[in-house]
N, C-alpha and C. Protein backbone atom coordinates (compact mmCIF):
# COMPACT_ATOMS: atom_id res chain seq x y z
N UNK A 1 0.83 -1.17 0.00
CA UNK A 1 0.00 0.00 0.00
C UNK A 1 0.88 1.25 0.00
N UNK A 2 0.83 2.04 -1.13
CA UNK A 2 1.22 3.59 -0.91
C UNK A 2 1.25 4.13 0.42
N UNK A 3 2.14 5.31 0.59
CA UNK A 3 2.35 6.01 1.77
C UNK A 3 1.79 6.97 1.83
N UNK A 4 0.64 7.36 2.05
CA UNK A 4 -0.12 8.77 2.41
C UNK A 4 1.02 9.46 2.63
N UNK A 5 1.31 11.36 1.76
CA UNK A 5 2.05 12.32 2.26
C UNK A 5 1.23 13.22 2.68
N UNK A 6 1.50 13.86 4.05
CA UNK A 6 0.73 15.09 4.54
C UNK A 6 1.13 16.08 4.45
N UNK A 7 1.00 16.22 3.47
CA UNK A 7 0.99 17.75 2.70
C UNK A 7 -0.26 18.16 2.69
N UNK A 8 -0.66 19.74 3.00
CA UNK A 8 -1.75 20.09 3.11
C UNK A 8 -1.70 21.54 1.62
N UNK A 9 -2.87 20.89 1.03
CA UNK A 9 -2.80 22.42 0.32
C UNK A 9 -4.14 23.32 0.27
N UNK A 10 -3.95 24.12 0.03
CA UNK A 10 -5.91 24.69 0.05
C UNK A 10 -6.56 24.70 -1.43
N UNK A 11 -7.55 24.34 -1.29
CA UNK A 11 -8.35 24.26 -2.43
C UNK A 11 -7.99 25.61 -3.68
N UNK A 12 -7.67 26.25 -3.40
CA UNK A 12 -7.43 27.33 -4.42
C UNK A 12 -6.17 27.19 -4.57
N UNK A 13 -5.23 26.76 -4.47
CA UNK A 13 -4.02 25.90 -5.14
C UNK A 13 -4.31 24.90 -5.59
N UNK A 14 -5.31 23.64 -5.29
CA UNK A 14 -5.69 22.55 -5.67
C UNK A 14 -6.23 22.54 -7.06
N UNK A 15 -7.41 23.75 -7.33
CA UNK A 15 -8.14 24.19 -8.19
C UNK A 15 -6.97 24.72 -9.33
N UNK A 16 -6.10 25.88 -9.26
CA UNK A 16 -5.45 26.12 -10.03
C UNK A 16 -4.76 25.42 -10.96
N UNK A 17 -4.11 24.04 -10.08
CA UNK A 17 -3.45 22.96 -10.25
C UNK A 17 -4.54 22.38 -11.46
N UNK A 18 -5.39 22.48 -11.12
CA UNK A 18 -6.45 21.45 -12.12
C UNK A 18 -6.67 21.79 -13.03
N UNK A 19 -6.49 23.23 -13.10
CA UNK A 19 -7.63 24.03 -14.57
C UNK A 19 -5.96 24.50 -15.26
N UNK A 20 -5.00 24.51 -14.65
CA UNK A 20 -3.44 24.90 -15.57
C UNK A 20 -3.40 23.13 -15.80
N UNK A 21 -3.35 21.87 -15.61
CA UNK A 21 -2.87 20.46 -15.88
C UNK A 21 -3.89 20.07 -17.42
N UNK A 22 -5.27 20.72 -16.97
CA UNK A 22 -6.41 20.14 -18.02
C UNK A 22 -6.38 21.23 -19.10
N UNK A 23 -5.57 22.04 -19.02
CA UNK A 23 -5.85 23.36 -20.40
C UNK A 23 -7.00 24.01 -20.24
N UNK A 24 -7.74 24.37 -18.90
CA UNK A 24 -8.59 25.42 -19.04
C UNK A 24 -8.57 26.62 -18.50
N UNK A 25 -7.29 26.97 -18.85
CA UNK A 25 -7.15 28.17 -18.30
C UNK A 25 -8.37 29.29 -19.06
N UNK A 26 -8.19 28.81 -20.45
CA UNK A 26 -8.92 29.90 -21.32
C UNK A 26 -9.74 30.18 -21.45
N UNK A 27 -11.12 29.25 -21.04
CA UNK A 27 -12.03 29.06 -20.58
C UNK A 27 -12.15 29.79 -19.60
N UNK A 28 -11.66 29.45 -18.27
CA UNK A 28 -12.32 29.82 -17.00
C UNK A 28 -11.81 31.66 -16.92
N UNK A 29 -10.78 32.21 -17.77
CA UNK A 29 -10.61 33.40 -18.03
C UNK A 29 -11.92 34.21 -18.70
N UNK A 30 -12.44 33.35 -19.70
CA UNK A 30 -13.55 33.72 -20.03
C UNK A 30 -15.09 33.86 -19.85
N UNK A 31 -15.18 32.81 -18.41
CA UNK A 31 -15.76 32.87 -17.59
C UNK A 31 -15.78 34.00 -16.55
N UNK A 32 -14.04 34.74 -16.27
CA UNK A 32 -13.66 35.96 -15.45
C UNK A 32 -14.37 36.74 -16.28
N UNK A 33 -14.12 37.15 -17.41
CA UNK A 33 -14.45 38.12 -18.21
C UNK A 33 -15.79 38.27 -18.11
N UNK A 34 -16.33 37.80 -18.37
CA UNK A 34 -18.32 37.74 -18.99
C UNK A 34 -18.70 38.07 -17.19
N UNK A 35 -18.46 37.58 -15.99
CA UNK A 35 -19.07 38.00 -14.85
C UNK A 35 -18.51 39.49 -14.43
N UNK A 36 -17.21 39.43 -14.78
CA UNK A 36 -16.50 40.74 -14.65
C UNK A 36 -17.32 41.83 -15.20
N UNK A 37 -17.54 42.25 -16.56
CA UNK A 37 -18.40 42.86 -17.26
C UNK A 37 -19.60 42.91 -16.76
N UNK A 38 -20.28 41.93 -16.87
CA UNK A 38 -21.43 42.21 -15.90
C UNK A 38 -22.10 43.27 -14.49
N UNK A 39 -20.54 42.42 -13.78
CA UNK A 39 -20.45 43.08 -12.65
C UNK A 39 -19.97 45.00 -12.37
N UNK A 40 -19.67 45.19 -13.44
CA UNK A 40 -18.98 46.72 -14.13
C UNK A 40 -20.07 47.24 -13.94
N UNK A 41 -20.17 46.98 -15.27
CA UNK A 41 -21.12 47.32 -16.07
C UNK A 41 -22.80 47.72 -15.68
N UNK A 42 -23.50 46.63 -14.99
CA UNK A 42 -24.51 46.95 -14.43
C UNK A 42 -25.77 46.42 -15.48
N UNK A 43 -27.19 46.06 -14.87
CA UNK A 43 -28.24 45.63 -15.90
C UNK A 43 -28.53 46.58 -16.90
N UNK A 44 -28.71 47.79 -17.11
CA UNK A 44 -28.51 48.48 -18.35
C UNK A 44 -27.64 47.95 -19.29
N UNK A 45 -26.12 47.97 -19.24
CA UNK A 45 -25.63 48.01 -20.19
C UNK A 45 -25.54 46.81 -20.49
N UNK A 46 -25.34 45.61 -19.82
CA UNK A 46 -25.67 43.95 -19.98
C UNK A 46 -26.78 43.79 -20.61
N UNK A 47 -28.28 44.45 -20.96
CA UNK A 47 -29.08 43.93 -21.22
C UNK A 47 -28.97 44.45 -22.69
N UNK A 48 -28.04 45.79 -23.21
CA UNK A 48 -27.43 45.56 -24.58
C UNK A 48 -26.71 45.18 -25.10
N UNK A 49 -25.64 43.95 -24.20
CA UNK A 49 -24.70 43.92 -24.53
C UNK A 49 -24.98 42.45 -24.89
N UNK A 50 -24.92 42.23 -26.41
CA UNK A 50 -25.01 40.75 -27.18
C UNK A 50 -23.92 39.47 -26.76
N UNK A 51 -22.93 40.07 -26.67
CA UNK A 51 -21.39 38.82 -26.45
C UNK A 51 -20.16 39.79 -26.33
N UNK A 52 -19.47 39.21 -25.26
CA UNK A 52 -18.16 39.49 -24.84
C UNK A 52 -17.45 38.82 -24.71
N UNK A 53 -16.61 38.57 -25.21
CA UNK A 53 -15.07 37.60 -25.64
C UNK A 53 -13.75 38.13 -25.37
N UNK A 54 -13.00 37.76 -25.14
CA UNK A 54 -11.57 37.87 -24.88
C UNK A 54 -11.16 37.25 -25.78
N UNK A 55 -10.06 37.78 -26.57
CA UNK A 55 -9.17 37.13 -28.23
C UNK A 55 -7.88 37.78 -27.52
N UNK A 56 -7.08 37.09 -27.59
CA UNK A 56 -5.41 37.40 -26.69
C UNK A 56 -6.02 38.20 -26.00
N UNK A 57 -5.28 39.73 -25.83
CA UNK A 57 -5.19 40.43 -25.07
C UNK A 57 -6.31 41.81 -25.27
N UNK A 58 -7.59 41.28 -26.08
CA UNK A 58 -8.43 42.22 -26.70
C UNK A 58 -9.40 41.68 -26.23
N UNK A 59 -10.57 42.55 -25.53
CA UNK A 59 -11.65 42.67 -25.03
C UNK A 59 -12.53 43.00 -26.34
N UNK A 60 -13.42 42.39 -26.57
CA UNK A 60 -14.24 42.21 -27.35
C UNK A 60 -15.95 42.19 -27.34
N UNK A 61 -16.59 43.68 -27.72
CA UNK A 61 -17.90 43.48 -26.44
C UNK A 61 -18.94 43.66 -27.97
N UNK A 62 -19.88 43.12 -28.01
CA UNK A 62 -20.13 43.39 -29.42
C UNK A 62 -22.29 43.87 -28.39
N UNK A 63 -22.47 45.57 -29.04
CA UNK A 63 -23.26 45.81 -28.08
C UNK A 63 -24.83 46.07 -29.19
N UNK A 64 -25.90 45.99 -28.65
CA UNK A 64 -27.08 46.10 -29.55
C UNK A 64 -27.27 47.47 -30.17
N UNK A 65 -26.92 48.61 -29.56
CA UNK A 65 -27.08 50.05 -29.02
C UNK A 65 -26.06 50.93 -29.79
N UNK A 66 -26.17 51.46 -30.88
CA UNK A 66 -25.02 52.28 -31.59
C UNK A 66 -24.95 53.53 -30.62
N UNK A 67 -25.90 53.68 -29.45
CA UNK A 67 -25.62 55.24 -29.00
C UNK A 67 -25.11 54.76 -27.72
N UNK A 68 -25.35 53.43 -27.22
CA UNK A 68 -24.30 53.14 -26.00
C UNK A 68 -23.00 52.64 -26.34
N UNK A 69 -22.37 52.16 -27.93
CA UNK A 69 -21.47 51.91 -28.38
C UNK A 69 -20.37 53.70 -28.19
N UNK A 70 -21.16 54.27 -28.53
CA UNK A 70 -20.53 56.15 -28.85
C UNK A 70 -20.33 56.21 -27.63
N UNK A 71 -21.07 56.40 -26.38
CA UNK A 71 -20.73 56.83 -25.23
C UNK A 71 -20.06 55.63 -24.36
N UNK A 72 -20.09 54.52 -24.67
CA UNK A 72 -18.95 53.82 -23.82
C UNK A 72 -17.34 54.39 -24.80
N UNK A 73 -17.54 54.43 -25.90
CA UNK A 73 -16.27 54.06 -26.54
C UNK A 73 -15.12 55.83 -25.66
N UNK A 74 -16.04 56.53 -25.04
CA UNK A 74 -15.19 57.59 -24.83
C UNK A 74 -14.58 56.78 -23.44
N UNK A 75 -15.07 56.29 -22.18
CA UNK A 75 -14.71 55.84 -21.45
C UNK A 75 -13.50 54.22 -21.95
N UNK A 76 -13.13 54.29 -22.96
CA UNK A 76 -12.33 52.63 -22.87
C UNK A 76 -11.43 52.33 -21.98
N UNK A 77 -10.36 53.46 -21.51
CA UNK A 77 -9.30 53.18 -20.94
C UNK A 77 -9.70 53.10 -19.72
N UNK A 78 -10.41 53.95 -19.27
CA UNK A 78 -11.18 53.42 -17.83
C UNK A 78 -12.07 52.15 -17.66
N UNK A 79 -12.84 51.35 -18.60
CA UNK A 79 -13.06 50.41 -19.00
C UNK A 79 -12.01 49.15 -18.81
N UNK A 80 -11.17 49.54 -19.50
CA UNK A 80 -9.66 48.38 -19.42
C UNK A 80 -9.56 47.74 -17.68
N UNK A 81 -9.31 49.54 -17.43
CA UNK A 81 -8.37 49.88 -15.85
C UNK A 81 -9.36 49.14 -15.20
N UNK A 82 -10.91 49.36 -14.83
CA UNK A 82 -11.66 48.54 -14.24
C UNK A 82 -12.06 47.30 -14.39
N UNK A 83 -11.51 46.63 -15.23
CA UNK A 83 -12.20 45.19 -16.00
C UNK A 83 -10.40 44.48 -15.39
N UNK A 84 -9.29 44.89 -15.70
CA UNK A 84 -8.05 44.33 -15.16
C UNK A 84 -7.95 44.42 -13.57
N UNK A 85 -8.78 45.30 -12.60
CA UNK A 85 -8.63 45.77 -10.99
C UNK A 85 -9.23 44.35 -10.91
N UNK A 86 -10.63 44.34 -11.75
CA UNK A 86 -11.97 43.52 -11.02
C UNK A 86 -11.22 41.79 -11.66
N UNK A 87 -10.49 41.79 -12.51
CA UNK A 87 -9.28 40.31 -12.91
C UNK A 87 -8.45 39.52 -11.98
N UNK A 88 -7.71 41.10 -11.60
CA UNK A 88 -6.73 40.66 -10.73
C UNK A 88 -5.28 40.73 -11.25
N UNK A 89 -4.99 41.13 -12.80
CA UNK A 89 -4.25 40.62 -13.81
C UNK A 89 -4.68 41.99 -14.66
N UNK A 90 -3.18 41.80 -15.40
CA UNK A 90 -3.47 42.43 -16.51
C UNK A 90 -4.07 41.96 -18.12
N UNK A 91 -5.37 41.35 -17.69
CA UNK A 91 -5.98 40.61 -19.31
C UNK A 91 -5.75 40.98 -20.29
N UNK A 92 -6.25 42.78 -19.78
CA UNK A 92 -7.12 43.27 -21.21
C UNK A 92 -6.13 44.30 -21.35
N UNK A 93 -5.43 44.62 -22.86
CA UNK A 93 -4.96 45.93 -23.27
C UNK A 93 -5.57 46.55 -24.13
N UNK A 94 -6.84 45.93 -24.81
CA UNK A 94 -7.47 46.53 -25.91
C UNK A 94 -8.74 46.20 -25.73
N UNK A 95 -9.42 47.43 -26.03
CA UNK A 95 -10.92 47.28 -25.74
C UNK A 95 -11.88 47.49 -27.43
N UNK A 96 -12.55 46.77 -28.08
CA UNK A 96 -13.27 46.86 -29.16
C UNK A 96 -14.63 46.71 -29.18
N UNK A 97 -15.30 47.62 -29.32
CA UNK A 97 -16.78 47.91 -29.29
C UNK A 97 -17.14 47.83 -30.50
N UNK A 98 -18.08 46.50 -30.55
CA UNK A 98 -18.80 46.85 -31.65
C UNK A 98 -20.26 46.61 -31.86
């Protein structure tokens, strides 16, 4: 019989371990993204906002609303700055509204 090692780790090392071994990092980033936005953003602008994707390092928000497209697009860089705080990471360097 194997030797049990007592090593203790916490589930959020455990978890990391799992989703970097199985390749889903990219996924569960994109899972950050879409609640992240949400969470920004607020039910107004979520309820125009069709799909948001992450492509490398480009935020990708594709919105119903050509006049909430105009008035977000002046805010982007503050957009970025708050969408990378609420990450944890630096995801996003490019923001594309369309």
């Amino acid at each position: 019989m194997a030797k049990r090692l007592n090593e203790f780790h916490s589930i959020q090392e455990l978890m990391k371990d799992v989703i970097k071994e199985n390749n889903l990092t990219k996924g569960m980033r994109q899972l950050s993204v879409n609640d992240a936005w949400a969470k920004l953003m607020g039910n107004g602008v979520v309820s125009y906002t069709s799909s948001v994707s992450l492509n490398g390092k480009t935020l990708i928000v594709c919105l119903k609303s050509s006049v909430l497209r105009e008035e977000l697009s002046y805010g982007k860089e503050k957009i970025i700055k708050m969408m990378n705080e609420e990450l944890g990471e630096k995801l996003i360097s490019k923001l594309i509204l369309s």
